[in-house]
Protein backbone atom coordinates (compact mmCIF):
# COMPACT_ATOMS: atom_id res chain seq x y z
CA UNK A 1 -21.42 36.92 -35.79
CA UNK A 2 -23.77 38.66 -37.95
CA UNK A 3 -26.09 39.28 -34.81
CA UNK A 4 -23.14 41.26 -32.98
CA UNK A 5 -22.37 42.87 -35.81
CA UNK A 6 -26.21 44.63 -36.41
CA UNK A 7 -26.04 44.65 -32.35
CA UNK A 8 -22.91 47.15 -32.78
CA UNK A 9 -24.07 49.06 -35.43
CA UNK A 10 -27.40 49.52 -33.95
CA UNK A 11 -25.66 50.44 -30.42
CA UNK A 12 -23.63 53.26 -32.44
CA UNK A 13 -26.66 54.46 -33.89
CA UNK A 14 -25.13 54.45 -37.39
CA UNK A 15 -27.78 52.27 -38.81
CA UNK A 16 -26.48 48.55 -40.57
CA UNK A 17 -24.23 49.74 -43.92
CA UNK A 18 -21.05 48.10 -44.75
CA UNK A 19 -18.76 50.85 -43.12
CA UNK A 20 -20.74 50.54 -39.88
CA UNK A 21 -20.10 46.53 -40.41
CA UNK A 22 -16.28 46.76 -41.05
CA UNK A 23 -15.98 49.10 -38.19
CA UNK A 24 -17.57 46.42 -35.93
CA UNK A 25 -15.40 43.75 -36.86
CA UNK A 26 -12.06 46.52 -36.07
CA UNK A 27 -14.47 47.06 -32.94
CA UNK A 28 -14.76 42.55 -32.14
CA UNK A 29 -10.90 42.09 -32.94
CA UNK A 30 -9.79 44.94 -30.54
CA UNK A 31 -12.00 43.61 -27.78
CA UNK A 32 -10.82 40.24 -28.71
């Protein structure tokens, strides 16, 4: 989990901080 989650934020370009992070997980449960 914590590798897609730096995968995501580092695809969006928005670096690794915690918003980036939450937005992933909105990002994983959408796709999911």
């Amino acid at each position: 989990m914590i590798g897609m989650k730096k995968t995501i934020a580092i695809t969006r370009g928005d670096g690794c901080g915690p918003e980036v992070v939450n937005e992933g997980i909105k990002i994983l449960k959408t796709v999911s």
